[in-house]
N, C-alpha and C. Protein backbone atom coordinates (compact mmCIF):
# COMPACT_ATOMS: atom_id res chain seq x y z
N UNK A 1 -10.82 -21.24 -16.78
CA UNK A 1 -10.62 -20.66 -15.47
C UNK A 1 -11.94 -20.19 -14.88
N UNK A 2 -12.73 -20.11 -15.68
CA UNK A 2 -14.13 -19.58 -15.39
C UNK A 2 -14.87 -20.45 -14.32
N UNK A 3 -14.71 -21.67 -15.26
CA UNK A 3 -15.56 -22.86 -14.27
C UNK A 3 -14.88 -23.18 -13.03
N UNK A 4 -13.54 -22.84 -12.80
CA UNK A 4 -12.97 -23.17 -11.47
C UNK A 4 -13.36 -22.12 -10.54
N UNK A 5 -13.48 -20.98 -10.82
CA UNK A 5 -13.75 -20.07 -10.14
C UNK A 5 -15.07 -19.68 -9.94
N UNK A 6 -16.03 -20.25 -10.73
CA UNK A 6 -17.70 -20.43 -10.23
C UNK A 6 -17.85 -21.52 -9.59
N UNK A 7 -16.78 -22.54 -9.18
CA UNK A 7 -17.07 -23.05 -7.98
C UNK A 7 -16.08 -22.76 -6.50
N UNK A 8 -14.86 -22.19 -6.87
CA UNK A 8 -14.22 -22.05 -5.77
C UNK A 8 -14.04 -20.34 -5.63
N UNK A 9 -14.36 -19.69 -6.51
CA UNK A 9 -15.10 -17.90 -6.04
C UNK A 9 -13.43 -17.42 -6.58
N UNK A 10 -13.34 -16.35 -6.69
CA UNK A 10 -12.18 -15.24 -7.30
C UNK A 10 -10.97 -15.96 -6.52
N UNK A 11 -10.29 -16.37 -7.06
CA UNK A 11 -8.72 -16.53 -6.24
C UNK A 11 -7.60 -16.45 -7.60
N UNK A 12 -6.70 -16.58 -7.18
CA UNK A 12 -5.53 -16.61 -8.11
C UNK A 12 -5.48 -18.34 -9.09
N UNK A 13 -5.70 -18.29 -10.29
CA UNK A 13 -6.00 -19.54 -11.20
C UNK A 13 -4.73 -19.31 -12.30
N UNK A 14 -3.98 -20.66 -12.29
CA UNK A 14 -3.38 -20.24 -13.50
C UNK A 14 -3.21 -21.94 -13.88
N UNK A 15 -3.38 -21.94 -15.77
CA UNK A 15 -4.10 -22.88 -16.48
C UNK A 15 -2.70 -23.46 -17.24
N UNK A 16 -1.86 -23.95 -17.07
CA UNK A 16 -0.74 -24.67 -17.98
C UNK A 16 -1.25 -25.78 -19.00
N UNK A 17 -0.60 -25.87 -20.02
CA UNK A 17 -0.30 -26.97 -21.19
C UNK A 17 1.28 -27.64 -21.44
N UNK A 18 1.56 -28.37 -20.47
CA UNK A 18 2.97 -28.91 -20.81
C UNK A 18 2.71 -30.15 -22.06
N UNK A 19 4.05 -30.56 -22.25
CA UNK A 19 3.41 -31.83 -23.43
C UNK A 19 4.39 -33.21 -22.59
N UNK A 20 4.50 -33.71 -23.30
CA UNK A 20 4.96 -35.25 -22.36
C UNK A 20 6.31 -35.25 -22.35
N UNK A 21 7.09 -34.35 -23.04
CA UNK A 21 8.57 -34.10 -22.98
C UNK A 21 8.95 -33.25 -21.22
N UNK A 22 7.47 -32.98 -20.67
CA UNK A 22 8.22 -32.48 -19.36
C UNK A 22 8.80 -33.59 -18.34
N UNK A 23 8.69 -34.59 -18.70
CA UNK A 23 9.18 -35.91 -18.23
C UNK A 23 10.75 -35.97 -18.08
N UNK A 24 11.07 -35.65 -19.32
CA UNK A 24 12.55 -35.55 -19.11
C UNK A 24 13.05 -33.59 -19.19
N UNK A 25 12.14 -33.01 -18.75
CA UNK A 25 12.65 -31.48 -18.52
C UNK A 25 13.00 -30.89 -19.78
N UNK A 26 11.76 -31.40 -20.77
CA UNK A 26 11.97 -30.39 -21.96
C UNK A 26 10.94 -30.23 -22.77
N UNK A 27 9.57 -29.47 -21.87
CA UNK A 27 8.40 -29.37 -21.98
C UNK A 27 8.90 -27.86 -22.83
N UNK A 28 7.62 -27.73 -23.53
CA UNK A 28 7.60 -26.62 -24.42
C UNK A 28 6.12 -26.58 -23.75
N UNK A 29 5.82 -25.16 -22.84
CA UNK A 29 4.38 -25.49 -22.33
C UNK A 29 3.82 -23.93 -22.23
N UNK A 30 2.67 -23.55 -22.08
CA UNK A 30 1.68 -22.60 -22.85
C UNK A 30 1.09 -22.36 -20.78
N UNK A 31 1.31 -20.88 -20.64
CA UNK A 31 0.61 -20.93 -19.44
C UNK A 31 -0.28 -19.34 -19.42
N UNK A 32 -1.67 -19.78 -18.93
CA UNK A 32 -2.13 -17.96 -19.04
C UNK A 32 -2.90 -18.20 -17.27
N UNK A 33 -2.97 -16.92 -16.72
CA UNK A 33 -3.46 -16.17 -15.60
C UNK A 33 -4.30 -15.51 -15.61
N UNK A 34 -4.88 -15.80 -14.41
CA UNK A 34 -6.45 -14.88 -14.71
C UNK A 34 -5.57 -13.61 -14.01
N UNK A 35 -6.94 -12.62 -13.67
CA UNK A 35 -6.30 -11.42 -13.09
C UNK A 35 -5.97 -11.41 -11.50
N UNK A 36 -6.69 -12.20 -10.33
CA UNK A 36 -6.20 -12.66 -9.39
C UNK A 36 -4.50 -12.81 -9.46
N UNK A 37 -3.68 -13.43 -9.77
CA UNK A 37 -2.48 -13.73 -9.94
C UNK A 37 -1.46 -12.39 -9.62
N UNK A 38 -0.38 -12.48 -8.53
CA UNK A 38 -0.05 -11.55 -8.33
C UNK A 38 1.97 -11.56 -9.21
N UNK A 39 1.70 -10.72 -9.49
CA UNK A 39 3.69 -10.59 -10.23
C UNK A 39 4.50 -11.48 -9.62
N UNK A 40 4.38 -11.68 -7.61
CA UNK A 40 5.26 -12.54 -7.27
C UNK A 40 4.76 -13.79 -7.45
N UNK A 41 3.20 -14.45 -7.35
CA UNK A 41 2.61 -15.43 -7.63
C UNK A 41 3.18 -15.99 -9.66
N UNK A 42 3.12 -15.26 -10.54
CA UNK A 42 3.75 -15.66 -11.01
C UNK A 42 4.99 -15.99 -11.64
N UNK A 43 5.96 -15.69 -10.55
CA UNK A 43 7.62 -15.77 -10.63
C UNK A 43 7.56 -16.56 -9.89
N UNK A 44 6.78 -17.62 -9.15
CA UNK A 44 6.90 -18.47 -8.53
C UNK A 44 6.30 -19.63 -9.52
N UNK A 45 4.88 -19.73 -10.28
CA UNK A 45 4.57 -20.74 -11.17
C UNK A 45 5.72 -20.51 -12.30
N UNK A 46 6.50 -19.34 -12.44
CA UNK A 46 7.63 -19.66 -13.56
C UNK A 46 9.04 -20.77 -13.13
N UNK A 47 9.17 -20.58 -11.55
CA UNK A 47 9.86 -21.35 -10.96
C UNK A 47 9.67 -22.90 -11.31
N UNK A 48 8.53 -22.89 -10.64
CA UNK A 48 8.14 -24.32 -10.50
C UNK A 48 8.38 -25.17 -11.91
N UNK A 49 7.32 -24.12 -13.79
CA UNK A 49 7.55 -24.59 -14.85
C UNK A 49 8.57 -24.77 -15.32
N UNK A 50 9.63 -23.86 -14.72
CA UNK A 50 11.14 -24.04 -16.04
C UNK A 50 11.51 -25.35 -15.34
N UNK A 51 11.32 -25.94 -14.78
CA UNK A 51 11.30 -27.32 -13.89
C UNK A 51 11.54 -28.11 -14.66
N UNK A 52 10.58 -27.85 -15.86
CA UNK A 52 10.10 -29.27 -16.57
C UNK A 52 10.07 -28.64 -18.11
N UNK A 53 10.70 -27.67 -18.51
CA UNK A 53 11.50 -27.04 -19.83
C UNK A 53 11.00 -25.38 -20.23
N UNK A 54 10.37 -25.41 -20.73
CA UNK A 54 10.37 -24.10 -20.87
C UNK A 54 8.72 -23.56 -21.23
N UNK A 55 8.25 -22.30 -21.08
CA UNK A 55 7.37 -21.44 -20.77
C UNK A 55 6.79 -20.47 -21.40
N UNK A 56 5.86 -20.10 -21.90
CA UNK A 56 5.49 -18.79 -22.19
C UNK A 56 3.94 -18.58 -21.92
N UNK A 57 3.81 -17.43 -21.60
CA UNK A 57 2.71 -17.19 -20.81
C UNK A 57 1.66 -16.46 -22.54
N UNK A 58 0.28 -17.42 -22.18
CA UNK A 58 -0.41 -16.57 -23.43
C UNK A 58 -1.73 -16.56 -23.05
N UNK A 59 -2.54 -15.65 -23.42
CA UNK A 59 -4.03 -15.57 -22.92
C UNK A 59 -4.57 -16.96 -23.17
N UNK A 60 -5.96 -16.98 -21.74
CA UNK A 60 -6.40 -18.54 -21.73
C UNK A 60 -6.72 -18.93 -23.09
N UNK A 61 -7.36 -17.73 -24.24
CA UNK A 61 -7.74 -18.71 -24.87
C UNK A 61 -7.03 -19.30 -26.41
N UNK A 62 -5.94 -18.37 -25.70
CA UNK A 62 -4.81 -19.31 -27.01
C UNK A 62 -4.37 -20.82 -26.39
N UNK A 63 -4.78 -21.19 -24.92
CA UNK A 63 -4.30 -22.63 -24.86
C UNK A 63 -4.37 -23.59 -25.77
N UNK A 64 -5.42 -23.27 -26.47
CA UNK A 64 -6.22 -24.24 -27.48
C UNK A 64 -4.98 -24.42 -28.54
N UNK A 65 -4.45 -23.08 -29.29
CA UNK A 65 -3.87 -23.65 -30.02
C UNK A 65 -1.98 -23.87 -29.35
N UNK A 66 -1.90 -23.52 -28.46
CA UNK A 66 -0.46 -24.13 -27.32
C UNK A 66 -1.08 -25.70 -27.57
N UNK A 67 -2.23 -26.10 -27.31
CA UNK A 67 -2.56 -27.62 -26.96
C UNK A 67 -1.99 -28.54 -28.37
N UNK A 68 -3.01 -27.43 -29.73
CA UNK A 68 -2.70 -28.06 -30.79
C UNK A 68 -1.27 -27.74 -31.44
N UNK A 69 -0.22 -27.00 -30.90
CA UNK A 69 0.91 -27.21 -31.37
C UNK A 69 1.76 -28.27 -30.97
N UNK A 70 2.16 -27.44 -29.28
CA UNK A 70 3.06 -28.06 -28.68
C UNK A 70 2.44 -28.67 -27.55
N UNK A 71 1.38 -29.48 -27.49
CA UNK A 71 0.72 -30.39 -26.26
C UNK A 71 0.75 -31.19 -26.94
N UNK A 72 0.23 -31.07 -28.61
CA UNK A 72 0.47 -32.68 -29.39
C UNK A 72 1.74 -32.62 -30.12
N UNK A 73 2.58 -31.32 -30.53
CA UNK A 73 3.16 -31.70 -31.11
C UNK A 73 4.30 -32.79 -30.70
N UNK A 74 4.57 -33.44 -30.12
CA UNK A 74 5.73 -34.63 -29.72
C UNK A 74 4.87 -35.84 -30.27
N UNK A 75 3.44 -35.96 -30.48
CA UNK A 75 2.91 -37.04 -30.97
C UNK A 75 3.40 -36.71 -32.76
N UNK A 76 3.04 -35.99 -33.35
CA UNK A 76 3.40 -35.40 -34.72
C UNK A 76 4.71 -35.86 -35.24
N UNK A 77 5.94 -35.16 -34.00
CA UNK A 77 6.96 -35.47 -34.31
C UNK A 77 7.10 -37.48 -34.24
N UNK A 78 6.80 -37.83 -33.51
CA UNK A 78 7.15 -39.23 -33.47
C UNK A 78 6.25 -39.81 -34.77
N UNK A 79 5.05 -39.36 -34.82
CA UNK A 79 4.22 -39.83 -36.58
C UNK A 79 5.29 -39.65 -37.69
N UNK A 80 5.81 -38.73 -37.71
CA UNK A 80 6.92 -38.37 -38.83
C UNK A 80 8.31 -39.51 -38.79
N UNK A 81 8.26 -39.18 -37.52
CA UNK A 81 9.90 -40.56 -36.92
C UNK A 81 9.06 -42.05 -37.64
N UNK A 82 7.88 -42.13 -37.65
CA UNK A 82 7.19 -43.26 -38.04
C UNK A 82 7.69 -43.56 -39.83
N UNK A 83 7.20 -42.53 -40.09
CA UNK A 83 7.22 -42.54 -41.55
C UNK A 83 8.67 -42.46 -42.13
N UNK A 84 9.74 -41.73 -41.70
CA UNK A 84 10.95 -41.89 -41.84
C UNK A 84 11.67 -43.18 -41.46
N UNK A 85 11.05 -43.94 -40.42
CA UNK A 85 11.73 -45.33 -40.55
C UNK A 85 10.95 -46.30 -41.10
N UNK A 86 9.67 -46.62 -41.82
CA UNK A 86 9.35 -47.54 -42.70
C UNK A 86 10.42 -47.00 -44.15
N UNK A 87 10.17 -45.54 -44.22
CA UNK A 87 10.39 -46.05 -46.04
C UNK A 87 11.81 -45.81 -45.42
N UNK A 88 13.11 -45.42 -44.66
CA UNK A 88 14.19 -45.97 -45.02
C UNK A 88 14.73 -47.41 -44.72
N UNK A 89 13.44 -48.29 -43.90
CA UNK A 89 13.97 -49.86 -44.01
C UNK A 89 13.49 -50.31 -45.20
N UNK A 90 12.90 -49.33 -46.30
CA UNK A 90 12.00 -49.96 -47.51
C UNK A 90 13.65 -49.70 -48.53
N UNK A 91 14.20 -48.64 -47.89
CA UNK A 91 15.48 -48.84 -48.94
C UNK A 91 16.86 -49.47 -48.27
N UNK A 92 16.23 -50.60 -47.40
CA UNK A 92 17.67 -51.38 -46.67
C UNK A 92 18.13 -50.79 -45.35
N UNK A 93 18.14 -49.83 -44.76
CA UNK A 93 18.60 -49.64 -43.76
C UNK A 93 17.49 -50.67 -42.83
N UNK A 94 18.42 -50.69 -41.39
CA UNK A 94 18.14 -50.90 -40.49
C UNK A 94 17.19 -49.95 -39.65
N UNK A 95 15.78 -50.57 -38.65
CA UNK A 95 15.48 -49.35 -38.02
C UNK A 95 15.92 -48.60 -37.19
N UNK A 96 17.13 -48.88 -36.69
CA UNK A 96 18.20 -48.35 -35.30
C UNK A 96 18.81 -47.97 -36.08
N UNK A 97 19.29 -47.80 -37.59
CA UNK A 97 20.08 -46.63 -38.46
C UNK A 97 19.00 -45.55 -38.61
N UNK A 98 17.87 -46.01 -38.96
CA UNK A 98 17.12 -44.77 -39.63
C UNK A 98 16.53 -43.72 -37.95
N UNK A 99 16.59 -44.47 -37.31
CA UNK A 99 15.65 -43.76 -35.79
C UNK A 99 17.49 -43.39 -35.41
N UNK A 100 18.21 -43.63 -35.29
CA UNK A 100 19.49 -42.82 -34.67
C UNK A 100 19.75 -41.48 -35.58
N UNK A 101 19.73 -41.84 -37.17
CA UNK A 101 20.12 -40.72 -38.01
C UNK A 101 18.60 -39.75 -37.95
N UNK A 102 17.90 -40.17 -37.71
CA UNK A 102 16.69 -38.60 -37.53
C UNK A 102 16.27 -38.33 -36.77
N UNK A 103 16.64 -38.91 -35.21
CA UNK A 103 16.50 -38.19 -34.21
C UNK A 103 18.02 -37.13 -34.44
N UNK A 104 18.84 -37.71 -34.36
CA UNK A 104 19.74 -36.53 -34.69
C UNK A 104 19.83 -35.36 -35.23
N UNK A 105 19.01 -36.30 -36.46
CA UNK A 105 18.98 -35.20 -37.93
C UNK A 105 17.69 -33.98 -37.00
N UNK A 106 16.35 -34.63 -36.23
CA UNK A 106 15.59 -33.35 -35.68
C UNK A 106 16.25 -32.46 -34.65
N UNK A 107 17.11 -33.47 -33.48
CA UNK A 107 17.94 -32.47 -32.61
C UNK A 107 18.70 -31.45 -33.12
N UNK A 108 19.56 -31.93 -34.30
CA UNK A 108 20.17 -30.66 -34.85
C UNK A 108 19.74 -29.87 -35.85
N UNK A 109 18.85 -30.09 -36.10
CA UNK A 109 17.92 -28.89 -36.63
C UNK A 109 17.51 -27.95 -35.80
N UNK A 110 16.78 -28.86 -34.49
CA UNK A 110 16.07 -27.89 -33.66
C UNK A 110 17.60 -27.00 -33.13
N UNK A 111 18.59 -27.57 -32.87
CA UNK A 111 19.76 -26.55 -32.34
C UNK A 111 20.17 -25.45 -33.12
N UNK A 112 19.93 -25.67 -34.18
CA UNK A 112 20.16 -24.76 -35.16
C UNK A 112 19.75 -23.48 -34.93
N UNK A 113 18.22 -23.64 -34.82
CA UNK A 113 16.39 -23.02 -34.65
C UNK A 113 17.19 -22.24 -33.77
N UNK A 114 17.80 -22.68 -32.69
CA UNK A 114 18.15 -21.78 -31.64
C UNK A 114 19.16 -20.90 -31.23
N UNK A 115 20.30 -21.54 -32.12
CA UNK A 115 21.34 -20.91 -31.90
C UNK A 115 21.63 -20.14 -32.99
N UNK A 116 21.16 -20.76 -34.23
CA UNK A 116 21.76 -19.43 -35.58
C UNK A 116 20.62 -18.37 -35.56
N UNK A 117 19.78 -18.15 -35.05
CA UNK A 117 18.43 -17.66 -34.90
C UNK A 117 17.91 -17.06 -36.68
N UNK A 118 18.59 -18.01 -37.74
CA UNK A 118 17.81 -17.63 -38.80
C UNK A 118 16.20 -18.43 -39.24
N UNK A 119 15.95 -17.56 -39.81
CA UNK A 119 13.87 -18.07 -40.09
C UNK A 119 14.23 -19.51 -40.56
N UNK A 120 13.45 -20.26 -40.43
CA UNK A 120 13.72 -21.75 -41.19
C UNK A 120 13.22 -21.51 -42.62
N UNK A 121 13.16 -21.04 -43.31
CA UNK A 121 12.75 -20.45 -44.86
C UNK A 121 14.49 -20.67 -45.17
N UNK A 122 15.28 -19.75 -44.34
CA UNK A 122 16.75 -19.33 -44.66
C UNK A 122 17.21 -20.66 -44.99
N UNK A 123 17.08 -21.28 -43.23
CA UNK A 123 17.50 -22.73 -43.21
C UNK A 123 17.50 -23.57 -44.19
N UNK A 124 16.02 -23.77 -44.88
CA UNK A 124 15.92 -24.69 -45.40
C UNK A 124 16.51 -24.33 -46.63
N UNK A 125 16.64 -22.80 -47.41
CA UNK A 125 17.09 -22.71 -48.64
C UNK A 125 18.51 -23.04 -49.06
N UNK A 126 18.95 -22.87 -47.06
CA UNK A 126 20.95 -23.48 -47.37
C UNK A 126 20.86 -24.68 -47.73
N UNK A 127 20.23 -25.70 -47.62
CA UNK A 127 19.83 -27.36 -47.34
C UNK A 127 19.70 -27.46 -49.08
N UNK A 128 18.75 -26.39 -49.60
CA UNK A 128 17.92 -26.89 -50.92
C UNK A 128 18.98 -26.69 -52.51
N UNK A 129 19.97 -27.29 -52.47
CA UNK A 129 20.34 -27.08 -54.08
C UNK A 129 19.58 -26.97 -54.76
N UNK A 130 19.68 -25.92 -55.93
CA UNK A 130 19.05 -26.31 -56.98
C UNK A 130 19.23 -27.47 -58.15
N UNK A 131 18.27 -28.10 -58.41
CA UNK A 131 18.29 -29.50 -58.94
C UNK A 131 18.52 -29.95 -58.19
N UNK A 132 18.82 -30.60 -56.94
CA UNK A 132 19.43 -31.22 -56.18
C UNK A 132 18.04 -32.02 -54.99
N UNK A 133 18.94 -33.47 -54.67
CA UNK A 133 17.65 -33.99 -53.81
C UNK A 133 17.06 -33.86 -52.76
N UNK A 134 17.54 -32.70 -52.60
CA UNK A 134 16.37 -31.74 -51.14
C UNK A 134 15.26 -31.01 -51.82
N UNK A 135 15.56 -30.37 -52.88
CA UNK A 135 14.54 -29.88 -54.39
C UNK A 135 13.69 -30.76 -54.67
N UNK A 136 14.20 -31.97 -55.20
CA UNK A 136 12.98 -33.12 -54.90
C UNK A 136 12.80 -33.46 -54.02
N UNK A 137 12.87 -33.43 -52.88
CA UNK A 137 11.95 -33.49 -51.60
C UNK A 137 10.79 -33.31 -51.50
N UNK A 138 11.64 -31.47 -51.39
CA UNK A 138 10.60 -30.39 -50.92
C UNK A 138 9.35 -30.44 -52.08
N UNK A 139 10.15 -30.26 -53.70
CA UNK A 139 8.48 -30.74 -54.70
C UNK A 139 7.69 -31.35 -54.25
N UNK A 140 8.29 -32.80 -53.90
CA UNK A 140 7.36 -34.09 -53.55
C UNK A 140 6.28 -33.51 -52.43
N UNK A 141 6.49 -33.19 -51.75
CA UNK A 141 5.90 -32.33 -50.31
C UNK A 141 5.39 -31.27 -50.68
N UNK A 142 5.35 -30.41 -51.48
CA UNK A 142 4.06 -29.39 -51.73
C UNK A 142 3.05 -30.39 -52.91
N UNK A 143 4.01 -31.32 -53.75
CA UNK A 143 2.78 -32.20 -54.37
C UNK A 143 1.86 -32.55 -53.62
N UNK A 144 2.20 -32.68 -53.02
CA UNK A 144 1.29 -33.76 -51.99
C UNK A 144 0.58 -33.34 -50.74
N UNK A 145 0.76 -31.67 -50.86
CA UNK A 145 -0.18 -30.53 -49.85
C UNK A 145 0.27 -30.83 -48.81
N UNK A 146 1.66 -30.52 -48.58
CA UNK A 146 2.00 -30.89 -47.35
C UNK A 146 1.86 -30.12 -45.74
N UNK A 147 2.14 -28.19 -46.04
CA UNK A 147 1.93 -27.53 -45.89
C UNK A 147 0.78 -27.38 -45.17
N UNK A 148 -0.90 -27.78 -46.41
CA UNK A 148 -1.70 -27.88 -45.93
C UNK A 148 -2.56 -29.00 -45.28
N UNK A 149 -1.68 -30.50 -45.52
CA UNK A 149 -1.95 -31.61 -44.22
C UNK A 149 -1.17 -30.92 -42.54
N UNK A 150 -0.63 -30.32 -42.33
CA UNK A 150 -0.20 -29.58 -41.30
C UNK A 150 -1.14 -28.51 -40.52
N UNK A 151 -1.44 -27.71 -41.71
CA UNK A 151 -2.27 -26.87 -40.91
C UNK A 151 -3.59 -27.14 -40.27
N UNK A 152 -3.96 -28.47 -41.46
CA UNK A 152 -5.56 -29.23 -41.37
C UNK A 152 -5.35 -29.82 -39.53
N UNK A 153 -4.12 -30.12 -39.72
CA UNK A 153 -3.11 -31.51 -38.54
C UNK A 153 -3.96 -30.41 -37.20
N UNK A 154 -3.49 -29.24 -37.09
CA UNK A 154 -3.57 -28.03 -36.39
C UNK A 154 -4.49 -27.57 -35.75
N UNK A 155 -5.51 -27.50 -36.92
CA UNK A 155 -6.74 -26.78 -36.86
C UNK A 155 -7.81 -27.64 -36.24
N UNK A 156 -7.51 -28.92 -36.86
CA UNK A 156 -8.67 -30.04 -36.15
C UNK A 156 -8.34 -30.31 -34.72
N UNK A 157 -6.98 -30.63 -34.30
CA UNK A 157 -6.41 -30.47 -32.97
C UNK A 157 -6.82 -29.45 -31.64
N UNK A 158 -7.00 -27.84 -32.47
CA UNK A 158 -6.72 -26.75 -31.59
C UNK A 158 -8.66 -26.78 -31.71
N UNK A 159 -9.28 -27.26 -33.33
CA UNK A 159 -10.94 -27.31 -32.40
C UNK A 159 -11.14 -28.09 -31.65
N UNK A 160 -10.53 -29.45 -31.47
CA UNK A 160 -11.21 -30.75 -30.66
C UNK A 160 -10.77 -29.96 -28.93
N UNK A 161 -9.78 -29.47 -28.81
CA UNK A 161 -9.46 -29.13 -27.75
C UNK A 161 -10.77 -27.60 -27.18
N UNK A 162 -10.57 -26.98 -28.06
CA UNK A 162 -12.35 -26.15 -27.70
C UNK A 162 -13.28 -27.23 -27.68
N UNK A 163 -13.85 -28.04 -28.31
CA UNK A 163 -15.11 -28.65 -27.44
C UNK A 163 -14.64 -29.37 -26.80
N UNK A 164 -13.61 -30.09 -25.86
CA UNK A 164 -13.28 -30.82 -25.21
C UNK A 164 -13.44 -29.83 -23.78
N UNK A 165 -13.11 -28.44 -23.70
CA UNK A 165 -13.00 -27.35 -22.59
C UNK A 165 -14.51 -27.42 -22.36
N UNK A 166 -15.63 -27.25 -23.35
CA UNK A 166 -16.83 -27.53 -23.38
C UNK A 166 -17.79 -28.76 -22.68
N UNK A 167 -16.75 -29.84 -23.03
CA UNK A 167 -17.24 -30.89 -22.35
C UNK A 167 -18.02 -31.29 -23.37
N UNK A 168 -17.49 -31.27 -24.78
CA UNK A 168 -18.35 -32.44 -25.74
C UNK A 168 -17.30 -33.37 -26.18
């Protein structure tokens, strides 16, 4: 907001991060205000955003990591949709079985997220029998640093987006 306003002088600036789901009105998007911005000025950019899904207002310089969550996360999610339909056509399904059953399988998760409002820790421990093949899953996936291919996923994301504001 800095650089807009060392060329166009103090006015009201406000900096959004929607992700490509605002296309169909179900943006998860990151918005901060400089101090120009007046209470009704922004009940009007809240207007305009719930437009295109939903909102939360956070200082400019958490955009970075709004960018590296939810600006890329819909690319992430579809990398994962990737990997879930090679290895279940590697065990016979079809790819229009495996892409129908886990888009589902993510929609109703995410409905879950929202409506039972328990931590996904909870979630996932209803899911996890013991001995059971959500247990080997989840093993397989901390074998394999999963946790921390995510956060790495994150961190490199939310820096490229600081020097990108930079202009490197």
């Amino acid at each position: 907001m800095s650089t807009i306003s060392d060329i166009l002088g103090d006015r009201p600036i406000a900096r959004v991060m929607p992700n490509t789901s605002a296309t169909i009105g179900m943006s998860a998007s990151g918005v901060a205000f400089n101090e120009y911005v007046s209470e009704e000025q922004k009940k009007r950019y809240y207007q305009m955003l719930d437009a295109i899904g939903i909102v939360i207002e956070v200082e400019e310089d958490k955009l970075h990591a709004v960018t590296a969550l939810s600006g890329s996360g819909p690319a992430y999610l579809y990398y994962l949709l990737e990997a879930f339909e090679k290895v279940g056509t590697e065990f016979g399904l079809s790819k229009e079985t495996v892409r129908t059953l886990m888009v589902q399988t993510i929609a109703g998760s995410a409905a879950m997220l929202q409506k039972v409002k328990e931590e996904p820790d909870v979630l996932r421990r209803k899911v996890t029998s013991p001995g059971g093949t959500t247990e080997a899953g989840i093993r397989a996936l901390q074998d394999h640093h999963f946790n921390e291919a995510i956060f790495q996923c994150i961190k490199s994301a939310e820096a490229r987006s600081r020097e990108l504001s930079k202009g490197e």
